[in-house]
N, C-alpha and C. Protein backbone atom coordinates (compact mmCIF):
# COMPACT_ATOMS: atom_id res chain seq x y z
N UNK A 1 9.72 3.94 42.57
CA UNK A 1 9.86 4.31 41.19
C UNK A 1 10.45 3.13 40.42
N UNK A 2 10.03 2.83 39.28
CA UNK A 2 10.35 1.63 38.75
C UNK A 2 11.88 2.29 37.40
N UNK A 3 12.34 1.29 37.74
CA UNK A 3 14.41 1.19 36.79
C UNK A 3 13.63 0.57 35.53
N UNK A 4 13.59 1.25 34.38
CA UNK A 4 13.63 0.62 32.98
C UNK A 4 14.62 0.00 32.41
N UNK A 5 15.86 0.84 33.27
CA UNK A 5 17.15 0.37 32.90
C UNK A 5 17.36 -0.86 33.30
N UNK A 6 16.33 -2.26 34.02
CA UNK A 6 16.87 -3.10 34.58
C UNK A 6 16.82 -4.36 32.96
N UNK A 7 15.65 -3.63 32.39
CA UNK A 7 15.05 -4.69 31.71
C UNK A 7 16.81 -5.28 30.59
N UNK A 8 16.94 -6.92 30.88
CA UNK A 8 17.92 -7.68 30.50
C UNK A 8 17.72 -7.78 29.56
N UNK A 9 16.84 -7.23 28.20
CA UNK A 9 17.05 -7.71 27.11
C UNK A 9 15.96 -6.51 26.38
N UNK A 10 17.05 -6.09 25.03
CA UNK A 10 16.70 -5.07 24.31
C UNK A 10 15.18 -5.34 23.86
N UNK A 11 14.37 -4.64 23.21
CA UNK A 11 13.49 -4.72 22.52
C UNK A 11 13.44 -5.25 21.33
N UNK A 12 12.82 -5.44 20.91
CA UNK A 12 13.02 -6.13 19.46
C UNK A 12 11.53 -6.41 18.50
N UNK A 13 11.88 -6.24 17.28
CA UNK A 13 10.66 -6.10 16.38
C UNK A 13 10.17 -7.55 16.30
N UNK A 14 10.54 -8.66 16.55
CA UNK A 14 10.15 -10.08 16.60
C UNK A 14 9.18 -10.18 18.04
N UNK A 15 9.57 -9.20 18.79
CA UNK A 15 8.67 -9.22 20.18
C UNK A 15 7.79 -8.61 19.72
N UNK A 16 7.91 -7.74 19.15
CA UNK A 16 6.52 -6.76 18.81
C UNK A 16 5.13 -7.68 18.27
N UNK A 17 6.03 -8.49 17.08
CA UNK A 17 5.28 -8.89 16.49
C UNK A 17 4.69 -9.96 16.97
N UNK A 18 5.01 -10.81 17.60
CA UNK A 18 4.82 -12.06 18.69
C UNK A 18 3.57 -10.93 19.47
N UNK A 19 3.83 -10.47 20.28
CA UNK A 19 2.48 -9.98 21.40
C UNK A 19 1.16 -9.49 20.08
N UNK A 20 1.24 -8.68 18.89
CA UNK A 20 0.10 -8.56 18.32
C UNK A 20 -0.36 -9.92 17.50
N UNK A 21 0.80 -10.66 17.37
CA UNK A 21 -0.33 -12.33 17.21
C UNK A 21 -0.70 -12.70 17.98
N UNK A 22 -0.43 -12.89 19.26
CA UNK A 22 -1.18 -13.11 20.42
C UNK A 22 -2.39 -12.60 20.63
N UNK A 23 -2.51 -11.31 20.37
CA UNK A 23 -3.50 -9.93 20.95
C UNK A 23 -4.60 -10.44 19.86
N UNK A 24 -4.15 -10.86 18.89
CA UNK A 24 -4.75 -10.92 17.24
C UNK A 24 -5.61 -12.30 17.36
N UNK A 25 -5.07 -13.37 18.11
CA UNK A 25 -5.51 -14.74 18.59
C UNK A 25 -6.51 -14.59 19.39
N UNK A 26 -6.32 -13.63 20.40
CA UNK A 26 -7.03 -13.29 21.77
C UNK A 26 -8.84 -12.85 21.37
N UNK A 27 -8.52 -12.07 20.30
CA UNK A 27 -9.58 -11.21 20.11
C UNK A 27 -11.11 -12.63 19.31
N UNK A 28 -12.22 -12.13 19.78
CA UNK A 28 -13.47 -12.86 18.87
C UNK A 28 -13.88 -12.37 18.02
N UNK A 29 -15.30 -12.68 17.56
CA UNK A 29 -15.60 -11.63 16.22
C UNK A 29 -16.15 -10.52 16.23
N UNK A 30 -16.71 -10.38 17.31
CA UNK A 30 -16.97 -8.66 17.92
C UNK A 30 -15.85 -7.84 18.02
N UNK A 31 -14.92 -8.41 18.69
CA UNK A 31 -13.55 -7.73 18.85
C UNK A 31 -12.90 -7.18 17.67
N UNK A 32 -12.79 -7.95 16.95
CA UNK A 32 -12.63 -7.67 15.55
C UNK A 32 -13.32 -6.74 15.16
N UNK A 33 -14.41 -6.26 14.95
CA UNK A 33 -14.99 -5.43 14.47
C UNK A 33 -15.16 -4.09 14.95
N UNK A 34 -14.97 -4.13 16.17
CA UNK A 34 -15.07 -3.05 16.99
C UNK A 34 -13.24 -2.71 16.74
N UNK A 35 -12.04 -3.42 16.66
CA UNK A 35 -11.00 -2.80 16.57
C UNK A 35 -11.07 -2.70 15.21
N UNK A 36 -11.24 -2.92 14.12
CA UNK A 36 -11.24 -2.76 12.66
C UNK A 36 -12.08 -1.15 12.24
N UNK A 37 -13.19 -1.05 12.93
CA UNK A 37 -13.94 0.20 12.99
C UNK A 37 -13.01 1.11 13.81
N UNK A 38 -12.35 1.07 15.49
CA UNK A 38 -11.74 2.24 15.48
C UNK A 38 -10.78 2.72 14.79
N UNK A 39 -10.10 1.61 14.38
CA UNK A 39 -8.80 1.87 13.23
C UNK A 39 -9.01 2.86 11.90
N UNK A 40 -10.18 2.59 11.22
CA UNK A 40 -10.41 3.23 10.59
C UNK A 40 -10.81 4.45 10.99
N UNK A 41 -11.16 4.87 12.19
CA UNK A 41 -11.76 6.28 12.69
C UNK A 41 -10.61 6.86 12.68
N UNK A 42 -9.73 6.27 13.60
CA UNK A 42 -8.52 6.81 13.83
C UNK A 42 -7.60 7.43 12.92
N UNK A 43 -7.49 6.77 11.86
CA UNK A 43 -6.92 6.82 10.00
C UNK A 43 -7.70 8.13 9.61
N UNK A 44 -9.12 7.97 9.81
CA UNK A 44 -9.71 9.29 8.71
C UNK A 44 -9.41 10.42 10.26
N UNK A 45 -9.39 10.44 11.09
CA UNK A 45 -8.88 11.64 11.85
C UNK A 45 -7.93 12.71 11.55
N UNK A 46 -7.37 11.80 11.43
CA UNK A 46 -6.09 12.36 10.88
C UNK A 46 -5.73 13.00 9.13
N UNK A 47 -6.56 12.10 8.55
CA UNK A 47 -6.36 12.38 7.12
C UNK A 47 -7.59 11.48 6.48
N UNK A 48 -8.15 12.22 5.22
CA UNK A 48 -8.83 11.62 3.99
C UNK A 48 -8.03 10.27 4.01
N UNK A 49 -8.47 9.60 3.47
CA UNK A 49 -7.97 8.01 3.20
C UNK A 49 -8.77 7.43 1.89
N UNK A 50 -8.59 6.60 0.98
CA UNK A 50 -8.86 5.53 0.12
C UNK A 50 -8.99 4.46 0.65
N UNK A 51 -9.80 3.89 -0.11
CA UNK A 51 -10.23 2.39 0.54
C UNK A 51 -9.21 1.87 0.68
N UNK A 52 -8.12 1.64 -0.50
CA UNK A 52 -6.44 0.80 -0.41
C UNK A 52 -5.87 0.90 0.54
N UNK A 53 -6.02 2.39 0.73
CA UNK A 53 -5.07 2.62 2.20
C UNK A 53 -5.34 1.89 3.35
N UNK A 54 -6.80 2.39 3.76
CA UNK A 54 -7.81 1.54 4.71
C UNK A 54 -7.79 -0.19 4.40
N UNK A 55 -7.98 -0.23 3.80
CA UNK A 55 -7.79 -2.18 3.61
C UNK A 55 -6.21 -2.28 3.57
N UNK A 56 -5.67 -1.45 3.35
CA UNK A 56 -3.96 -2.65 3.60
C UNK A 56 -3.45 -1.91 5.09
N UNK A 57 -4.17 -0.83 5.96
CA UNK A 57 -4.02 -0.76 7.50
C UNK A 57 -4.39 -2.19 7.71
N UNK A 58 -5.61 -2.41 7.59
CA UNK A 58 -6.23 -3.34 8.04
C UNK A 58 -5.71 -4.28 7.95
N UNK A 59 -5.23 -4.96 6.73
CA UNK A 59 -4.39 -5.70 6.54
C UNK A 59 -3.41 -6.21 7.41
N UNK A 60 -2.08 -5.26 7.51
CA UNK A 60 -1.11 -5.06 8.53
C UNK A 60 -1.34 -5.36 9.81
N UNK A 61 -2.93 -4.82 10.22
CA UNK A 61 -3.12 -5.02 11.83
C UNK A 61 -3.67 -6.54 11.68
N UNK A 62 -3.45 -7.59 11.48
CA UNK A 62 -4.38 -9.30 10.94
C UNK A 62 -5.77 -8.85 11.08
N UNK A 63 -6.57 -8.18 10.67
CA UNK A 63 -7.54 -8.09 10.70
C UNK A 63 -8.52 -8.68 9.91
N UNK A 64 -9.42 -9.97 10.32
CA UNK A 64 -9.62 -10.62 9.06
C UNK A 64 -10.09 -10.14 7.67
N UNK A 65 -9.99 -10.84 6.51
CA UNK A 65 -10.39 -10.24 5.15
C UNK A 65 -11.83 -9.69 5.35
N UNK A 66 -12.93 -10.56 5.57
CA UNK A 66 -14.48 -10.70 6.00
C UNK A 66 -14.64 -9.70 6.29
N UNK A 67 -14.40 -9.14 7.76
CA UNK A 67 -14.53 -8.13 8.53
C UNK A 67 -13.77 -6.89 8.14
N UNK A 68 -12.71 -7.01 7.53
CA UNK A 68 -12.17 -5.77 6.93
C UNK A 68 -12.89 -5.19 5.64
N UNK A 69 -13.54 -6.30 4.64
CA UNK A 69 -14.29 -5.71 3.92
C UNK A 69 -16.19 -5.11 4.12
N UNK A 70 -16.47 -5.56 5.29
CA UNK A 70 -17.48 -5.35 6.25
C UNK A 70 -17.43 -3.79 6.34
N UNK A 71 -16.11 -3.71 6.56
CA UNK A 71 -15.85 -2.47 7.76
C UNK A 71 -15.69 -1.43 6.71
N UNK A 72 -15.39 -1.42 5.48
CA UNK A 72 -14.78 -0.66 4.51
C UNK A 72 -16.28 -0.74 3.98
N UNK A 73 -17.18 -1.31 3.75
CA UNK A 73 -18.33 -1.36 3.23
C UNK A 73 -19.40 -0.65 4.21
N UNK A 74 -19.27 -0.47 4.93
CA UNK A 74 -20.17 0.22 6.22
C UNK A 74 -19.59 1.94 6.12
N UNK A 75 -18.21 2.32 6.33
CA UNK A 75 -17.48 3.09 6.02
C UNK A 75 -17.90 3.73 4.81
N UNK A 76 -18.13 3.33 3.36
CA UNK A 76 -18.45 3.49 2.49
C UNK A 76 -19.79 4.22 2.27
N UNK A 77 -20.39 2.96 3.10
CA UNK A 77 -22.13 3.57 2.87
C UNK A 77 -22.93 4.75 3.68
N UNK A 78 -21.97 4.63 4.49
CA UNK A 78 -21.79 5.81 5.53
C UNK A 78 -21.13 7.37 5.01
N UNK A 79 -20.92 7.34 3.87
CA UNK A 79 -20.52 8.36 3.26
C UNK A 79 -18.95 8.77 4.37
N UNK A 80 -18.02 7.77 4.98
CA UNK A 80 -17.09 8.50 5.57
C UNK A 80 -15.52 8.26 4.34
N UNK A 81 -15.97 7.00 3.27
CA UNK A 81 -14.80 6.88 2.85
C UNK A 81 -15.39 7.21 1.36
N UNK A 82 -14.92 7.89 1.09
CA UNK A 82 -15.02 8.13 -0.50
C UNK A 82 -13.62 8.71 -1.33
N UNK A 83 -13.45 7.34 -2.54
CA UNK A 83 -12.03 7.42 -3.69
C UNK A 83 -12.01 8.39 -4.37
N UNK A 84 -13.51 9.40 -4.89
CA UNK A 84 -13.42 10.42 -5.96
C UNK A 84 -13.13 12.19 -4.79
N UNK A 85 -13.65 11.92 -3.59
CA UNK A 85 -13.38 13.35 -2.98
C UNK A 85 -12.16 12.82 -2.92
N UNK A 86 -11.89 11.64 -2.02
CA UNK A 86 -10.19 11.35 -1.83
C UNK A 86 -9.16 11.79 -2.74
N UNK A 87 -9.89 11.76 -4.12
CA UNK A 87 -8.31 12.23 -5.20
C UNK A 87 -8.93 13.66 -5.44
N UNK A 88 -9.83 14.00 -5.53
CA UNK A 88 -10.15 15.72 -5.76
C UNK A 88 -9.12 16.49 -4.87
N UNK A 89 -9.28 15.99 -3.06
CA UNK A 89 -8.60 16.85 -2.18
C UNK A 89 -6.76 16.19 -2.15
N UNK A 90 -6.69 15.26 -2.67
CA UNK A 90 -5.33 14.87 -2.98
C UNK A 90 -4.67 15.46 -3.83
N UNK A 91 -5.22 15.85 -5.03
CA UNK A 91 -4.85 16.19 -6.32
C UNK A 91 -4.10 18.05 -5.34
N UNK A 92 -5.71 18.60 -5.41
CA UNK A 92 -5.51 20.14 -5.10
C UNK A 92 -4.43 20.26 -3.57
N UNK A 93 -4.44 19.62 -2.83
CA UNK A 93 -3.80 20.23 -1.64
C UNK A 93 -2.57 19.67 -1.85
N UNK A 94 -1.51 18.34 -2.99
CA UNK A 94 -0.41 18.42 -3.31
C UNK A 94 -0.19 19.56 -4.79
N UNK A 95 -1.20 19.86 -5.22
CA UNK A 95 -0.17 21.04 -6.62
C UNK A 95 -0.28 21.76 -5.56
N UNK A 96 -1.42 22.51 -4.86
CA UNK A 96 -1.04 23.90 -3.97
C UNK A 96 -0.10 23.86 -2.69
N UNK A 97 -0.01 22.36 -2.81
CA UNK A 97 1.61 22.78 -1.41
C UNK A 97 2.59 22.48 -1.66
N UNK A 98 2.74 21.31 -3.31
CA UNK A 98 4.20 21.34 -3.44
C UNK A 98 3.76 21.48 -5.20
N UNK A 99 4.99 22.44 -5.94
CA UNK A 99 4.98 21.96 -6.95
C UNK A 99 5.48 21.05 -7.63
N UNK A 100 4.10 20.49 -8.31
CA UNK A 100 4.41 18.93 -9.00
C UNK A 100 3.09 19.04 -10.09
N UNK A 101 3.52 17.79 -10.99
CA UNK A 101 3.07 17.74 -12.48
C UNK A 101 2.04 16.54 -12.21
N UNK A 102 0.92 16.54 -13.32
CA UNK A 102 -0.41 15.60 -13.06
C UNK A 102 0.83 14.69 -13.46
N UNK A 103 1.50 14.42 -14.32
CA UNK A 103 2.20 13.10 -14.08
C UNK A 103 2.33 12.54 -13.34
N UNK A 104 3.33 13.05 -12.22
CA UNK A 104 3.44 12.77 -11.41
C UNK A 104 2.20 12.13 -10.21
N UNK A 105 1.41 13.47 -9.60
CA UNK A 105 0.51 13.34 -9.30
C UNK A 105 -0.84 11.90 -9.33
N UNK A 106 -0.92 11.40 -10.65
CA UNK A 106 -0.89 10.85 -11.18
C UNK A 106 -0.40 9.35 -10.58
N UNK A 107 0.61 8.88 -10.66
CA UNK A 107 1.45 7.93 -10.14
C UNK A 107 1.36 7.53 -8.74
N UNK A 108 1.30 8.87 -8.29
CA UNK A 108 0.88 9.02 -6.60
C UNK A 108 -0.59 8.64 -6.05
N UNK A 109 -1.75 8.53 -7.10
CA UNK A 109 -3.16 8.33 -6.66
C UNK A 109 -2.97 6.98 -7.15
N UNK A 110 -2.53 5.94 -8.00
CA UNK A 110 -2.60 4.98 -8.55
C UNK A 110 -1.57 4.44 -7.19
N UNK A 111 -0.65 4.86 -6.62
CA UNK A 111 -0.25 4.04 -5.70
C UNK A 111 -1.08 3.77 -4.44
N UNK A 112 -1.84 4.98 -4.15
CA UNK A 112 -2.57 5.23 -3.05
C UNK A 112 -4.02 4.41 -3.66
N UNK A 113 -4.32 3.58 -4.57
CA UNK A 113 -5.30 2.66 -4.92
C UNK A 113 -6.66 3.44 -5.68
N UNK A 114 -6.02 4.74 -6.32
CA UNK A 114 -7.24 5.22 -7.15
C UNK A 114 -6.76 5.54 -8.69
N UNK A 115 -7.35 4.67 -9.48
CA UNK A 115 -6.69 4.70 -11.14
C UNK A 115 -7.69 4.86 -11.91
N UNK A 116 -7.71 5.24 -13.10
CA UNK A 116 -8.52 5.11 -14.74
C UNK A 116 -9.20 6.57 -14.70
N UNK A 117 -11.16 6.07 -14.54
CA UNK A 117 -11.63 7.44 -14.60
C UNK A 117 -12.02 8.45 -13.81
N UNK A 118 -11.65 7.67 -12.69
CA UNK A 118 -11.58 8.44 -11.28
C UNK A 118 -10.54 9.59 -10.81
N UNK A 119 -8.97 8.93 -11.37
CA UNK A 119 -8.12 9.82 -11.54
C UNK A 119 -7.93 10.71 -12.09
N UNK A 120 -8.54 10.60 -13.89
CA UNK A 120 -8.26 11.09 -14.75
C UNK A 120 -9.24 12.41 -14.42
N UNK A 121 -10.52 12.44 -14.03
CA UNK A 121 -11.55 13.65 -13.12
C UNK A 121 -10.61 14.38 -12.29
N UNK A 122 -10.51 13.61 -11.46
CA UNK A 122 -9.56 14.30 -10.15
C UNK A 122 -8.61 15.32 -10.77
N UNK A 123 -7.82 14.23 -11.65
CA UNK A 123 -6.47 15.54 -11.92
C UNK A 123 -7.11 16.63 -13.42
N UNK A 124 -8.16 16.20 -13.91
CA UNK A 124 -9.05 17.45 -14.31
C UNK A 124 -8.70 18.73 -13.94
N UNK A 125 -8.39 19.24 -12.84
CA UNK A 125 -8.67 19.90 -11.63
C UNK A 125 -7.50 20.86 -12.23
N UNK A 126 -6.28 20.71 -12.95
CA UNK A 126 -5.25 21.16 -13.09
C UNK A 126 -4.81 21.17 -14.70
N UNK A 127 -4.63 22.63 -15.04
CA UNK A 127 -5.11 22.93 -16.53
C UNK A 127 -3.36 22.58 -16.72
N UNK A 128 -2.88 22.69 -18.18
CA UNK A 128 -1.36 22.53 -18.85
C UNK A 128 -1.26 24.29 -18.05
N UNK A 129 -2.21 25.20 -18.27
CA UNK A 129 -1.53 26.21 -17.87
C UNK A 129 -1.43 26.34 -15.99
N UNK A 130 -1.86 26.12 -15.44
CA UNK A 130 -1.44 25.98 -14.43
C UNK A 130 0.06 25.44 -13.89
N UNK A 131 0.06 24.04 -14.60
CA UNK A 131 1.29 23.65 -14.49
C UNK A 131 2.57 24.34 -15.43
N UNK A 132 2.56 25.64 -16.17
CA UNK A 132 3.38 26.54 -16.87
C UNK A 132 3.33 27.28 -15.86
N UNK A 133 2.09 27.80 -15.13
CA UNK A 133 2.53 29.19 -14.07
C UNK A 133 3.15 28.64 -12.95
N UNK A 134 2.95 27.50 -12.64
CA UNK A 134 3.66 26.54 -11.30
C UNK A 134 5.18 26.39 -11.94
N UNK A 135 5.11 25.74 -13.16
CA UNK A 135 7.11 25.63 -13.41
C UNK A 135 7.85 27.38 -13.38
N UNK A 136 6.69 28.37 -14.11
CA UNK A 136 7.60 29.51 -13.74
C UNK A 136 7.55 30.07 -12.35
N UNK A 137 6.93 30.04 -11.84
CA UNK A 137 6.96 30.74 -10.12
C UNK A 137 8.18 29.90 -9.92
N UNK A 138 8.31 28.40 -9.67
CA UNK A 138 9.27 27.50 -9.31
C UNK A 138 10.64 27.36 -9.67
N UNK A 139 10.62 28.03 -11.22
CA UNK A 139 11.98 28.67 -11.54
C UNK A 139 12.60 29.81 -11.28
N UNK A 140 11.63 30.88 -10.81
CA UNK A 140 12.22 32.39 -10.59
C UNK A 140 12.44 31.87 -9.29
N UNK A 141 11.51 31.31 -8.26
CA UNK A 141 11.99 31.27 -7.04
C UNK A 141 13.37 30.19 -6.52
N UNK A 142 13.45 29.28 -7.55
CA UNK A 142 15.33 28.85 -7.45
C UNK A 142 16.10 29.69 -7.96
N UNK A 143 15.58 30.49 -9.14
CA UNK A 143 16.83 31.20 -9.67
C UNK A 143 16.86 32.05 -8.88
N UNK A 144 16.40 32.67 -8.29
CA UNK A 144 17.05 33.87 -7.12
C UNK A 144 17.72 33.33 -6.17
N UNK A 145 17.42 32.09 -5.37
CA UNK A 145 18.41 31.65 -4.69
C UNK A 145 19.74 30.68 -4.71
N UNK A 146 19.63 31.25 -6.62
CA UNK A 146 20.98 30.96 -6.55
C UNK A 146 21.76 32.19 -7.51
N UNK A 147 21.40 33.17 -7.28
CA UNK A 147 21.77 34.50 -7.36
C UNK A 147 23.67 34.42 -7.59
N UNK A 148 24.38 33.80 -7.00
CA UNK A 148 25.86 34.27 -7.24
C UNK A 148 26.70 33.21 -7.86
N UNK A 149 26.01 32.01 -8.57
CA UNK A 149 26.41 31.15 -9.38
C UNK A 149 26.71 31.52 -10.78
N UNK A 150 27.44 30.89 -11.46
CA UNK A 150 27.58 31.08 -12.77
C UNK A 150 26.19 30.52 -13.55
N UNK A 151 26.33 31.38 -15.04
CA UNK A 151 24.79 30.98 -15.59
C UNK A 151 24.79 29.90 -15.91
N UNK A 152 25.90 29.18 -16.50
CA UNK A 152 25.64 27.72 -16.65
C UNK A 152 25.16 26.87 -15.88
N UNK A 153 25.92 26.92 -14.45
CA UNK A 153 26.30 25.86 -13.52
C UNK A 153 24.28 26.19 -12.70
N UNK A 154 24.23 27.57 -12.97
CA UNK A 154 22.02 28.05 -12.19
C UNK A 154 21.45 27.31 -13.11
N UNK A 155 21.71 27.55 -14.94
CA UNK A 155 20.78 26.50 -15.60
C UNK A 155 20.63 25.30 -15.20
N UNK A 156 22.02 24.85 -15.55
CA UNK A 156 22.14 23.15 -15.33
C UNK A 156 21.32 22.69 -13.83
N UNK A 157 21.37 23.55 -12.91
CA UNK A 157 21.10 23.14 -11.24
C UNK A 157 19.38 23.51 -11.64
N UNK A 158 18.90 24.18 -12.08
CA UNK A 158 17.04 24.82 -12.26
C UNK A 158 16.83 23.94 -13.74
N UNK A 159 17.59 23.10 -14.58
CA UNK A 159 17.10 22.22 -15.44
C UNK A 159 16.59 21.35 -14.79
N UNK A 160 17.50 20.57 -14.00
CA UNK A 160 17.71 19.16 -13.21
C UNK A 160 16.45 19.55 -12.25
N UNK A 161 16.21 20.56 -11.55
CA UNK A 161 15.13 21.07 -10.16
C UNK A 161 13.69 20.95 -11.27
N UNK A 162 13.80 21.26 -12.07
CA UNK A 162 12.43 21.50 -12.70
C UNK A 162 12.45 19.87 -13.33
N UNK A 163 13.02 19.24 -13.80
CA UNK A 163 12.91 17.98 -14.37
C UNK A 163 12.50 16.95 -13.51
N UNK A 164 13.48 17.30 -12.28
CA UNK A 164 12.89 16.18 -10.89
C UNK A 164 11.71 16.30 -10.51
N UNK A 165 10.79 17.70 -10.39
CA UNK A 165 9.38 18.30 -10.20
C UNK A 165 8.62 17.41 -11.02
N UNK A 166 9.03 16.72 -12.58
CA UNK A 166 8.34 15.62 -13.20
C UNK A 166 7.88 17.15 -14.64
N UNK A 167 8.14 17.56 -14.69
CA UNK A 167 8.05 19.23 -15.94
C UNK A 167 8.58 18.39 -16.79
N UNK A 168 7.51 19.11 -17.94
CA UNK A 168 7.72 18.29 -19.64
C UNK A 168 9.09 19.40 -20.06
N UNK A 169 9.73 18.40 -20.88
CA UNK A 169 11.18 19.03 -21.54
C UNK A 169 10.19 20.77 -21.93
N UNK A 170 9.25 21.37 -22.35
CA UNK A 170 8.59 22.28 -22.94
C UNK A 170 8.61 23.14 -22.25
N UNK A 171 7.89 22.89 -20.69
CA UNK A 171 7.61 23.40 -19.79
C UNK A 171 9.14 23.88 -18.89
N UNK A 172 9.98 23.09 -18.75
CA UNK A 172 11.37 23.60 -18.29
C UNK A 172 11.95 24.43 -19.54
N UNK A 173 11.60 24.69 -20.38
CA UNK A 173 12.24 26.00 -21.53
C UNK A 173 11.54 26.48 -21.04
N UNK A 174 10.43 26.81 -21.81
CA UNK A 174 10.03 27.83 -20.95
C UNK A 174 9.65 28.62 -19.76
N UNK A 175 9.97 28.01 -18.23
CA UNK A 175 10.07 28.52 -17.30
C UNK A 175 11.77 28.73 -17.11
N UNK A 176 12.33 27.88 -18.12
CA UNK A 176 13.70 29.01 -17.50
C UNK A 176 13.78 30.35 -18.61
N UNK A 177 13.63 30.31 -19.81
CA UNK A 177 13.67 31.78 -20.46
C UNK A 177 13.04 32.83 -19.57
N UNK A 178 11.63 32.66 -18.36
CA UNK A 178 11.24 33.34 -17.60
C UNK A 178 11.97 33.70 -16.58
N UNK A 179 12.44 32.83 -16.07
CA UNK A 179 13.14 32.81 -15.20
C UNK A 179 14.47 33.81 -15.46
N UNK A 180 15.29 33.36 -16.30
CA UNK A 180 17.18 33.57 -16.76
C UNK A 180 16.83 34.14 -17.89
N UNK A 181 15.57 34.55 -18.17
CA UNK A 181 15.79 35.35 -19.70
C UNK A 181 16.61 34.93 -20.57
């Protein structure tokens, strides 16, 4: 049975990075392509992806520019990577699992590398009233759990909760009058 405990010297992120320049040196231009393609399989397995995302994996792993845009272009034409379903199912599966505001929302597809009229479709998807029935569900359901607070100290705590959510000054009145009457 082999002692891990023997090894004389900790691990370290400078080692890490040393063996994948090596590995990164090692590889030809087939190699490249064939690891640049599973990477990306591997990425959409798990989750929808944007090209940004996919090109700055790629990135990270030295994968050359050439071949990374090869690979994202094959990907593409292949109907496996697409920016407009990417923010459609981004948009809907963050308002329906957390509540949050196209503002916000918003900010979050432009980081993830999808902006202008692509976004502006996507978050289509989510009316002003939606985001009024989302701030009031989101206020009755803090204000009950904070049921034995004083009314000031529940406002002030469900102002600040609804403001951090990214809720227009409008939209926090009126989900707390719903809320705290």
């Amino acid at each position: 049975m082999v002692d891990y405990s023997e090894d004389p010297r900790p691990r370290r992120r400078r080692d890490f990075v040393e063996r994948r320049a090596a590995r990164a040196a090692a590889r030809n231009e087939e190699d490249w392509h064939v690891y640049a393609r599973n990477l990306c399989y591997r990425l959409l397995a798990a989750q929808e992806r944007s090209r940004r995302q996919l090109r700055d994996a790629m990135e990270r792993n030295l994968v050359p520019d050439e071949i990374a845009q090869a690979t994202l272009q094959a990907f593409v034409d292949a109907g496996l990577v697409d920016d407009e379903r990417f923010a459609y199912m981004y948009v809907r599966s963050k308002f329906e699992g957390k509540v949050t505001t196209r503002r916000v929302l918003a900010q979050e597809l432009r980081a993830k590398g999808v902006e202008g009229e692509l976004a502006q479709r996507a978050l289509e998807q989510i009316t002003v009233e939606d985001e009024l029935e989302a701030a009031i569900a989101f206020a009755r359901k803090k204000a009950a759990s904070m049921a034995g607070l004083e009314e000031e100290k529940k406002r002030r705590r469900l102002y600040g909760a609804l403001g951090r959510r990214g809720f227009s000054p409008e939209h926090i009145r009126q989900a707390m009058e719903a809320a705290l009457g």
